[in-house]
Protein backbone atom coordinates (compact mmCIF):
# COMPACT_ATOMS: atom_id res chain seq x y z
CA UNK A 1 100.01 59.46 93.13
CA UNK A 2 102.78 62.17 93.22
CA UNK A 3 103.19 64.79 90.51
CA UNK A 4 105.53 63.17 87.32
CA UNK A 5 108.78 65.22 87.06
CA UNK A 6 108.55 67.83 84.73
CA UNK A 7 111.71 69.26 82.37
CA UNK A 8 112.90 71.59 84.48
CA UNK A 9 112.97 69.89 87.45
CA UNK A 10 115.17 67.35 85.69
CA UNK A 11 117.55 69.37 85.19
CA UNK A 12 117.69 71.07 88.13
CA UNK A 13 118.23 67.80 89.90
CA UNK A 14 121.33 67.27 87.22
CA UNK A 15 123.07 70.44 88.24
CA UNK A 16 122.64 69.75 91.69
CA UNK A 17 123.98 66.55 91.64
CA UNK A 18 126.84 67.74 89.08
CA UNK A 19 128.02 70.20 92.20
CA UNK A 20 127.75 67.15 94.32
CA UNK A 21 130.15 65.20 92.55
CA UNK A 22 132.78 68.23 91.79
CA UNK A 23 132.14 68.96 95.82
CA UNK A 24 133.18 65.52 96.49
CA UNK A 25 136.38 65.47 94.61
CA UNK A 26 139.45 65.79 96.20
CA UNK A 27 141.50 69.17 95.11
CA UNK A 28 144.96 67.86 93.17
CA UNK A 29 147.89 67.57 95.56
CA UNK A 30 150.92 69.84 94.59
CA UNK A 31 154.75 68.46 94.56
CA UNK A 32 156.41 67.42 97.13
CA UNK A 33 159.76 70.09 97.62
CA UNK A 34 162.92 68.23 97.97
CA UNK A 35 165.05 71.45 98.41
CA UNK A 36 164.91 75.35 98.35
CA UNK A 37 167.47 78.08 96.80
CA UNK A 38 166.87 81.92 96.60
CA UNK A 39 166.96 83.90 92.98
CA UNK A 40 170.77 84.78 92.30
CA UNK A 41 169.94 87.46 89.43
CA UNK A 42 168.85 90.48 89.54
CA UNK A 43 165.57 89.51 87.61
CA UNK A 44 165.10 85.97 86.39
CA UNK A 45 162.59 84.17 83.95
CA UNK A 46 161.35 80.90 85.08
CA UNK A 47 159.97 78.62 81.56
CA UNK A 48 157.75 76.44 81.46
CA UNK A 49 160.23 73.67 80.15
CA UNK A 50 163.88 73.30 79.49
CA UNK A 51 164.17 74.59 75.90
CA UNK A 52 165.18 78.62 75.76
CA UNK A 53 162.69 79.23 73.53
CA UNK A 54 160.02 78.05 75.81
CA UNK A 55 157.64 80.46 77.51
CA UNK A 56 157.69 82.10 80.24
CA UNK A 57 155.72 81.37 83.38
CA UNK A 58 157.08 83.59 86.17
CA UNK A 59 159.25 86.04 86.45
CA UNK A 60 161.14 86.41 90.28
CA UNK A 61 164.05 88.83 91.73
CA UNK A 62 167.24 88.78 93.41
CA UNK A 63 166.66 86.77 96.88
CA UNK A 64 163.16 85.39 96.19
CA UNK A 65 162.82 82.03 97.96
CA UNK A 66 162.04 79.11 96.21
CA UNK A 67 161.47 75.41 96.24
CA UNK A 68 162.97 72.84 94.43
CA UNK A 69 160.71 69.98 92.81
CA UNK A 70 163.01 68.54 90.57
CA UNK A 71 166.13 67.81 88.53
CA UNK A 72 167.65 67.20 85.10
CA UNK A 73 170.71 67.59 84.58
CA UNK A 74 172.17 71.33 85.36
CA UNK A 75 168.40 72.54 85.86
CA UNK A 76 165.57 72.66 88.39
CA UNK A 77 162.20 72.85 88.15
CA UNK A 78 161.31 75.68 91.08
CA UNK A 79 157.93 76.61 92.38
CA UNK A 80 157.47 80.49 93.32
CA UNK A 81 156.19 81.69 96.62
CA UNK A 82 152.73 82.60 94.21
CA UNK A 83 152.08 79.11 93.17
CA UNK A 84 153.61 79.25 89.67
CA UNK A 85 156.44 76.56 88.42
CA UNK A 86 158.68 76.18 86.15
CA UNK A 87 162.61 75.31 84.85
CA UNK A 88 166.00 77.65 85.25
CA UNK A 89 169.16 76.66 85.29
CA UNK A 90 171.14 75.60 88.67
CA UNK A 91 173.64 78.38 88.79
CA UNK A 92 171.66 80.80 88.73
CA UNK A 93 170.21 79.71 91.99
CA UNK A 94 171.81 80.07 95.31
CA UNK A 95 171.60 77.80 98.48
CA UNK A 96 171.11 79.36 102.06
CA UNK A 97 173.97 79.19 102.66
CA UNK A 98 175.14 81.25 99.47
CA UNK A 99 172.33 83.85 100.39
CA UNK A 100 173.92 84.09 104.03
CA UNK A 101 177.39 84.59 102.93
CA UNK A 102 176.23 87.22 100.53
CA UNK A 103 174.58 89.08 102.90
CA UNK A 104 177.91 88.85 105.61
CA UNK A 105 179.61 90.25 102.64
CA UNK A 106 177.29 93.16 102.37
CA UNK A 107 177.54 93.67 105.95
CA UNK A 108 181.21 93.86 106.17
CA UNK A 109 181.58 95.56 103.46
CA UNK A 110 179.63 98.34 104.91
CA UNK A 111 182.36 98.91 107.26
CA UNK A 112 185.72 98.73 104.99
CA UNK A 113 187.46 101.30 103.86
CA UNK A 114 187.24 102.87 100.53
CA UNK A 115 190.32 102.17 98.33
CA UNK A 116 189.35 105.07 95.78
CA UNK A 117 186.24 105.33 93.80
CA UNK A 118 186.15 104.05 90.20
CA UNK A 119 183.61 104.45 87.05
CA UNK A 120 182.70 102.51 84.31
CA UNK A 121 182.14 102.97 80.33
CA UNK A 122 179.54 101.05 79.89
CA UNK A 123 177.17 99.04 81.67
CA UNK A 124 178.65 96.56 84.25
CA UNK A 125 177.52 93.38 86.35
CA UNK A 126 177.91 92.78 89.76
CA UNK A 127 178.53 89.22 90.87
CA UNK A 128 177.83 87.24 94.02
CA UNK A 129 181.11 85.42 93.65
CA UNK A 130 184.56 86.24 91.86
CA UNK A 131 183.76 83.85 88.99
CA UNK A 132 182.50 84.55 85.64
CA UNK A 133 179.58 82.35 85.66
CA UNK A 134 178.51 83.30 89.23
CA UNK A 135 174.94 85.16 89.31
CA UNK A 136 174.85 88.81 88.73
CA UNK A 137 173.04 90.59 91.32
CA UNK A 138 173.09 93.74 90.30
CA UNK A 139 174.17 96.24 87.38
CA UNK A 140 176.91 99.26 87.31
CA UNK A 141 175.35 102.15 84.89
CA UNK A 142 177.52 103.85 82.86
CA UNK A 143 179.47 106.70 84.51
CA UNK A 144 178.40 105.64 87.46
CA UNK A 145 180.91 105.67 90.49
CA UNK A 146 181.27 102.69 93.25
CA UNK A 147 183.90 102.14 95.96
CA UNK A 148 186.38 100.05 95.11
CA UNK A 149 187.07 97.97 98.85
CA UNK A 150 190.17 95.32 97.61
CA UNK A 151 190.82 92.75 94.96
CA UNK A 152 192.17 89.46 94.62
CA UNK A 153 193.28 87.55 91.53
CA UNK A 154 191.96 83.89 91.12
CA UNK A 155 192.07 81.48 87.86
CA UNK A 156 189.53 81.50 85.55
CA UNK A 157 187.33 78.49 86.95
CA UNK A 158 183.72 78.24 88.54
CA UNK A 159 184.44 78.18 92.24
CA UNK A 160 183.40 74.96 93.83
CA UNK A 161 179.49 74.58 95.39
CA UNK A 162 177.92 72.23 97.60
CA UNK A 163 174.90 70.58 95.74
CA UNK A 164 171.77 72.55 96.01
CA UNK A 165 170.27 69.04 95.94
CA UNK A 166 171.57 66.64 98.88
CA UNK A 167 172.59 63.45 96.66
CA UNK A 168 170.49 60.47 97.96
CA UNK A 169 172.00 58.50 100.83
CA UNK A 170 174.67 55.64 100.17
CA UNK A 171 172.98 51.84 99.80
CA UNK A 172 174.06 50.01 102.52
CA UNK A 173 176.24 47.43 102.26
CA UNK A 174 175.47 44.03 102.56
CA UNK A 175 176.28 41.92 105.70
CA UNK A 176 179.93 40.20 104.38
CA UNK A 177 179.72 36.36 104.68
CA UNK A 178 180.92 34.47 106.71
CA UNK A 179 184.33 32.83 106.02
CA UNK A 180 184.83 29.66 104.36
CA UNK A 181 186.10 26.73 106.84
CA UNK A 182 189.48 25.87 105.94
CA UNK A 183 190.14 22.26 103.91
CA UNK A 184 190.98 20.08 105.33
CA UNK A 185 194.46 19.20 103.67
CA UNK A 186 196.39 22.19 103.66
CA UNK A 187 197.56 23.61 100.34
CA UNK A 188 201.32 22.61 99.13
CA UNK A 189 204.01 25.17 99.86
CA UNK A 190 204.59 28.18 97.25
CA UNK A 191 208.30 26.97 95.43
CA UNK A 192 211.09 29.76 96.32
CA UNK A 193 211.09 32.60 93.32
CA UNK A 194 214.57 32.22 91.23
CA UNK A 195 217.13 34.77 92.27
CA UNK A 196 218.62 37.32 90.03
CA UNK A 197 221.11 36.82 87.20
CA UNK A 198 224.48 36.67 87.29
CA UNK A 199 224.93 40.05 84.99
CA UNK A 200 221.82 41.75 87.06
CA UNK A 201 224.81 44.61 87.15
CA UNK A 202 225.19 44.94 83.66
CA UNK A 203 221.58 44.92 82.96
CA UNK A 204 220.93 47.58 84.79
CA UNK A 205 222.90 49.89 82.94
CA UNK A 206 221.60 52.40 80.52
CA UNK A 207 222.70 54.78 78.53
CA UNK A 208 221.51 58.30 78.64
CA UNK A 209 222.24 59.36 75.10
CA UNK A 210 220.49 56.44 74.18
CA UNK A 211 216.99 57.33 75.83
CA UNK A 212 214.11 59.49 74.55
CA UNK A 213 213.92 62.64 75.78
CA UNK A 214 210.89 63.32 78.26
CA UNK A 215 207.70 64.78 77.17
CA UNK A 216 206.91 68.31 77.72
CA UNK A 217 203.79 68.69 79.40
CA UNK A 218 201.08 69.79 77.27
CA UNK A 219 198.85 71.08 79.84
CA UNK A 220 198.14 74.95 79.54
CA UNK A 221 198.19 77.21 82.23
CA UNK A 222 194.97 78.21 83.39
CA UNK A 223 194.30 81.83 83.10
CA UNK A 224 193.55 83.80 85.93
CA UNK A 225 191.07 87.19 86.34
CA UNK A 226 191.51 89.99 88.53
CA UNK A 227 188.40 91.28 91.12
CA UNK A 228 187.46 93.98 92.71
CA UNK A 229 185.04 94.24 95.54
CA UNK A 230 183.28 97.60 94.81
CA UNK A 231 180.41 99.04 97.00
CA UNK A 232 177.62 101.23 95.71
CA UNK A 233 175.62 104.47 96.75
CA UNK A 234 173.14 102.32 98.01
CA UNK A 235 175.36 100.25 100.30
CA UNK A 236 175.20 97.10 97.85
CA UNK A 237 178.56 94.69 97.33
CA UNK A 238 179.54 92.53 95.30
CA UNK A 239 182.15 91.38 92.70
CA UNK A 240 183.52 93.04 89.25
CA UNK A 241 186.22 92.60 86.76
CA UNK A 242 188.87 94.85 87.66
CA UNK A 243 189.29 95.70 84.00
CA UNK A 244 186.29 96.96 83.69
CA UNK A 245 187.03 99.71 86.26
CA UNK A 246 188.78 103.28 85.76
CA UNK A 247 189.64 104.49 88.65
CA UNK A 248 188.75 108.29 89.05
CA UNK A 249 191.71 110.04 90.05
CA UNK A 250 191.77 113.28 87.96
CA UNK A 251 193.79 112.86 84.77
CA UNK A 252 196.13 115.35 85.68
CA UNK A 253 197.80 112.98 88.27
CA UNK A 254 196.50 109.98 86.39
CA UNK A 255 198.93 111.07 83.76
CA UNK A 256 201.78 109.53 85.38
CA UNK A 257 200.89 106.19 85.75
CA UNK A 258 203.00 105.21 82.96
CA UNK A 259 201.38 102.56 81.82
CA UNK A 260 200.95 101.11 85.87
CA UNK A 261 198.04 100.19 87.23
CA UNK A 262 196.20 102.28 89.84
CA UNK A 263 195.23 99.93 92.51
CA UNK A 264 193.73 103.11 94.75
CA UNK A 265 194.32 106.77 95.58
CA UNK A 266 193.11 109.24 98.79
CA UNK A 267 193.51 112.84 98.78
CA UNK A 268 195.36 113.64 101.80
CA UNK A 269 194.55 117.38 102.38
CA UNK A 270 194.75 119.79 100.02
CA UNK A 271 196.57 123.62 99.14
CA UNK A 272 194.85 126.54 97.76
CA UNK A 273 196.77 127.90 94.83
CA UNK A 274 194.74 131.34 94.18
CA UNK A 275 191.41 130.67 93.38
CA UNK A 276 192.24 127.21 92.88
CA UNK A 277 192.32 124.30 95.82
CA UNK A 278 194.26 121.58 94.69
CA UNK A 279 193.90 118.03 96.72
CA UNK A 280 197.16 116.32 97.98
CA UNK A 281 197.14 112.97 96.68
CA UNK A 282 198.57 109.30 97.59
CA UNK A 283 198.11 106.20 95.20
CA UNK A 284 199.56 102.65 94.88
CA UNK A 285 200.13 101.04 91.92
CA UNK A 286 200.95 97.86 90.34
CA UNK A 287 202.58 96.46 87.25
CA UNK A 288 201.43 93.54 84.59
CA UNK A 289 200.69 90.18 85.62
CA UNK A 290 199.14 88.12 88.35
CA UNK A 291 200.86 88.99 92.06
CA UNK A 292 200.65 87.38 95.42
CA UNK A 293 200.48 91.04 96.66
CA UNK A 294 198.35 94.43 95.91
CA UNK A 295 200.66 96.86 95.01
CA UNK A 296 204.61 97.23 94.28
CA UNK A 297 205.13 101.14 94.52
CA UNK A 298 203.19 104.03 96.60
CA UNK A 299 203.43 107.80 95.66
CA UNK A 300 202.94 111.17 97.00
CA UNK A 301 202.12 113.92 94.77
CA UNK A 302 201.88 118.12 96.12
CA UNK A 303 200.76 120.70 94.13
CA UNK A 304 203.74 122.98 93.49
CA UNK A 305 202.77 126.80 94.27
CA UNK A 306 205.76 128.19 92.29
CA UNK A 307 205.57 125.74 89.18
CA UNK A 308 201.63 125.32 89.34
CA UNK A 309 201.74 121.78 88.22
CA UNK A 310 201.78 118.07 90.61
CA UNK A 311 205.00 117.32 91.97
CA UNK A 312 206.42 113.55 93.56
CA UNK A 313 207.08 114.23 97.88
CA UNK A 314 207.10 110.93 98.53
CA UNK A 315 207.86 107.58 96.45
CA UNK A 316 208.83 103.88 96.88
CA UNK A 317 209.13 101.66 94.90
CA UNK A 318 210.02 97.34 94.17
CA UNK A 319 207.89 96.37 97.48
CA UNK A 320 205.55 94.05 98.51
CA UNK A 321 202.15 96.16 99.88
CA UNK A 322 198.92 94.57 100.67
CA UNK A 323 195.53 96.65 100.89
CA UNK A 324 193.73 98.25 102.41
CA UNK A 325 195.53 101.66 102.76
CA UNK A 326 194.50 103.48 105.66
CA UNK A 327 194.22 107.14 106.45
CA UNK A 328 194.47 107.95 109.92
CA UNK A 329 196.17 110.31 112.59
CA UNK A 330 199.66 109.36 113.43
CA UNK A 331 201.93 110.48 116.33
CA UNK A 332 205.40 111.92 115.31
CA UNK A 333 207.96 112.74 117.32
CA UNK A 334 210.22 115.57 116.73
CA UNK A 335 213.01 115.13 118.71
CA UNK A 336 215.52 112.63 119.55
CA UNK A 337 214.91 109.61 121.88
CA UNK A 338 211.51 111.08 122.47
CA UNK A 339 208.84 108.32 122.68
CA UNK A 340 206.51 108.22 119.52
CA UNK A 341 203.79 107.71 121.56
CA UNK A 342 204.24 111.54 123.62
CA UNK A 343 204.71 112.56 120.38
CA UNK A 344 202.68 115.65 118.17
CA UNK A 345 199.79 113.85 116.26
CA UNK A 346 199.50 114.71 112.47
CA UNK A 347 197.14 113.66 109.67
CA UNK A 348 198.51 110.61 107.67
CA UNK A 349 198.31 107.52 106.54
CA UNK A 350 199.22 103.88 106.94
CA UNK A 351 200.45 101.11 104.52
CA UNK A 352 201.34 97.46 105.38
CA UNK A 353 204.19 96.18 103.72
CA UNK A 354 206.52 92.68 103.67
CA UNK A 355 210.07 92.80 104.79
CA UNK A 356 212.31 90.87 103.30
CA UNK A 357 212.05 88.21 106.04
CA UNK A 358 208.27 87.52 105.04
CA UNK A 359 207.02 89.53 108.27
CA UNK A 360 204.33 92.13 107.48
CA UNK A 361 204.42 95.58 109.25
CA UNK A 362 201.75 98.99 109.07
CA UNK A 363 204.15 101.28 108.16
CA UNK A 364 202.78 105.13 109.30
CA UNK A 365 203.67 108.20 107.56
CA UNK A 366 202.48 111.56 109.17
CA UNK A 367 201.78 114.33 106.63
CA UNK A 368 203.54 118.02 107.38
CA UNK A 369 201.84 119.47 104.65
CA UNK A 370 203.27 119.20 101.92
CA UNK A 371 206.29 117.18 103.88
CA UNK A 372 205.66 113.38 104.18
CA UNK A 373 207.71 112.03 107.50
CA UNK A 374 208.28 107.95 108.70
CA UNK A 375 206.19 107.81 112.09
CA UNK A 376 206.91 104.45 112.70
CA UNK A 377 205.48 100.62 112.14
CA UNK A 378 203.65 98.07 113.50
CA UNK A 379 202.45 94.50 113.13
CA UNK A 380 199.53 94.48 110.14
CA UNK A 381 196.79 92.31 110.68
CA UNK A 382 196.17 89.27 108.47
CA UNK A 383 192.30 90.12 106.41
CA UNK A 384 189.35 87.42 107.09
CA UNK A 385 188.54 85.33 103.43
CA UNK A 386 185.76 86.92 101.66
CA UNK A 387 185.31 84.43 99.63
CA UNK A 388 183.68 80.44 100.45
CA UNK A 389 187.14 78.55 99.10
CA UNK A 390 189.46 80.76 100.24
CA UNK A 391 191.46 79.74 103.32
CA UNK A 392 192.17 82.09 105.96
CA UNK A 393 195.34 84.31 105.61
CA UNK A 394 198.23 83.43 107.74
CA UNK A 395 198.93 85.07 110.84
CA UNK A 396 201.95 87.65 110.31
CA UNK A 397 204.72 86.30 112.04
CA UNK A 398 205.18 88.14 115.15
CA UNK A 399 208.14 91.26 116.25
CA UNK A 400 210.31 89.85 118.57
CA UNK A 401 213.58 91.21 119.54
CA UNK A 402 214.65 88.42 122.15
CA UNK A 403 217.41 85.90 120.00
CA UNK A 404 216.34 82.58 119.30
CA UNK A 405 217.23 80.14 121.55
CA UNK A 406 219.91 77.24 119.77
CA UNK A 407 219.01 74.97 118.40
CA UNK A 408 220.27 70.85 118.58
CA UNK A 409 223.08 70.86 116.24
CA UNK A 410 224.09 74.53 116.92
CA UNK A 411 224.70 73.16 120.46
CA UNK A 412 226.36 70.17 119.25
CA UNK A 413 228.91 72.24 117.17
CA UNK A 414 229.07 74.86 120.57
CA UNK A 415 230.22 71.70 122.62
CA UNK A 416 232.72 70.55 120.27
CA UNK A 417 233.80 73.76 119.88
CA UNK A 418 234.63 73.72 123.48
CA UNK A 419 236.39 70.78 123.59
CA UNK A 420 238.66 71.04 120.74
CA UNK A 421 238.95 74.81 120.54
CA UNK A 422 238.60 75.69 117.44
């Protein structure tokens, strides 16, 4: 006879099989992804449901990757690289192809030249996209200074995106059927449509004083925004209101701006006056309102040694200029019918500019401090879109000095021309 089970062993035998069964039991299977994004913000809460008020589950930063497990609506349920999930909203994600853009706008932004540097008042986002609503990346501290790179004006709408989500494919349509057989009596003819009336003339008639005027269109114009693609210390870019910018020229030359806006500014050199060094500067400027172009007017100012104050060298104004500005070395020549090219080179600067015939030129301008001289021109080179809707500029159209050949009804009016003599 074996030895009756005692207490113990009965529950020794409970716990073991207890661990049996929880051993046996298959670990729960996590959600299937059916996308990924990377974090837009610079820091972003993840909740544990839709509400605002609900609480917070993860917390992730700028260019985490993460996958998408579901929709409602305008937001996603994500799950972190750590395991945790929960809800955000869509645009504050960004799709890989987003993330790649925004890191070939770092990159060339790394290697444009600075249009002036500009501060801020008070604390400033950076976004990934010239659009209100686009994430912000990154914040501008107060005082702090960034390169300002270019601008561009656009309206005051979210710029279009591709889904994060691929919508689910198209139903197929079904196989159309096949055609009916004709009847066998044909259908009667259709009768021949009555002609028009007699006084079809008259009827057509109407009289203008008579008629309502037209209705004015209601539709407002959509406001537009002006941006500026700024660079930091750090090498970071991104997108700002322009508004929000002061450019830092010192306020003794800012002074007369009157009431224009600074688009950038370079010091050129600079004079010693004493004990005091005083820069040479160039800036270009802009009135109110939206423009196809960058600037209108560009502007030398010297520090006078017998008046002590900032005098205008150089000014023009009521053009068409387009950034960037470039300072470079220029080759002048002194003499006549000397080629530029054998020519002295000088410190200077470029500026590309429309002609009235819509071709752009680099116009160079060498600097004899304090003199500013015309070096010459050349064709100016259309800028890639830094943007992902805007199209590519337009070629400028290209210097020729050959004369266009005729064309068809110039030749026609040559010929006859000919013939008749006169």
């Amino acid at each position: 006879m074996g030895v009756p089970p005692t207490p113990l062993m009965k529950v020794a035998a409970a716990v073991a099989l207890s661990l049996l069964l929880a051993a046996c039991q298959k670990s729960p299977q996590r959600t299937t992804s059916i996308g990924e994004a990377y974090v837009g913000p610079a820091v972003l809460d993840l909740r544990s449901d839709i509400p605002t008020q609900s609480s917070t589950v993860a917390t992730v930063k700028h260019g985490d990757r993460v996958e998408i497990l579901q929709r409602r609506r305008l937001f996603l349920k994500v799950r972190t690289p750590s395991g945790a999930e929960g809800w955000t909203d869509e645009r504050q994600l960004l799709s890989p192809d987003e993330m790649t853009a925004l890191k070939d706008l770092s990159a060339r932004a790394a290697n444009m030249p600075s249009q002036g540097q500009a501060t801020v008042d008070a604390e400033l986002r950076v976004h990934t996209q010239p659009a209100a609503r686009s994430p912000g990346f990154l914040s501008i501290q107060a005082n702090q200074k960034v390169d300002v790179l270019t601008h561009m004006s656009r309206p005051r709408t979210d710029l279009p995106r591709k889904p994060l989500i691929p919508p689910p494919a198209k139903r197929t349509k079904p196989a159309p059927k096949k055609p009916q057989k004709p009847p066998a009596y044909p259908p009667p003819p259709m009768p021949i449509p009555p002609g028009p009336p007699a006084n079809w003339l008259d009827l057509s008639k109407t009289n203008v004083e008579d008629e309502e005027p037209a209705e004015q269109s209601t539709e407002k114009p959509v406001p537009t925004d002006d941006w500026s693609l700024v660079r930091t210390a750090d090498g970071e870019a991104g997108w700002v209101l322009t508004r929000r910018l002061r450019m830092a020229i010192p306020d003794e030359v800012a002074q007369y701006a009157e009431g224009r806006r600074i688009v950038s500014y370079f010091s050129l050199g600079s004079v010693q006056d004493g004990d005091q060094k005083k820069d040479i500067w160039l800036w270009t400027t802009v009135g109110d309102g939206a423009q196809s172009y960058d600037f209108d007017s560009f502007r030398v100012f010297v520090w006078s040694l017998r008046r002590h104050r900032y005098e205008t060298e150089y000014i023009e104004r009521n053009l068409k200029g387009y950034q960037p500005v470039l300072l470079e070395p220029v080759q002048l020549s002194t003499g006549k019918g000397r080629n530029t090219a054998a020519g002295t080179q000088y410190p200077g600067f470029s500026v590309c500019t429309e002609r009235k015939d819509g071709q752009r030129v680099r116009r160079e301008f060498a600097l004899l401090n304090p003199v500013i001289r015309f070096a010459g021109e050349k064709p100016c080179e259309a800028p890639l879109p830094l943007v992902l809707d805007q199209p590519p500029a337009p070629p400028p159209p290209a210097v020729s000095s050959q004369p266009q050949p005729a064309g068809f009804a110039q030749r026609i009016k040559q010929r006859l021309k000919a013939i008749f003599g006169r």
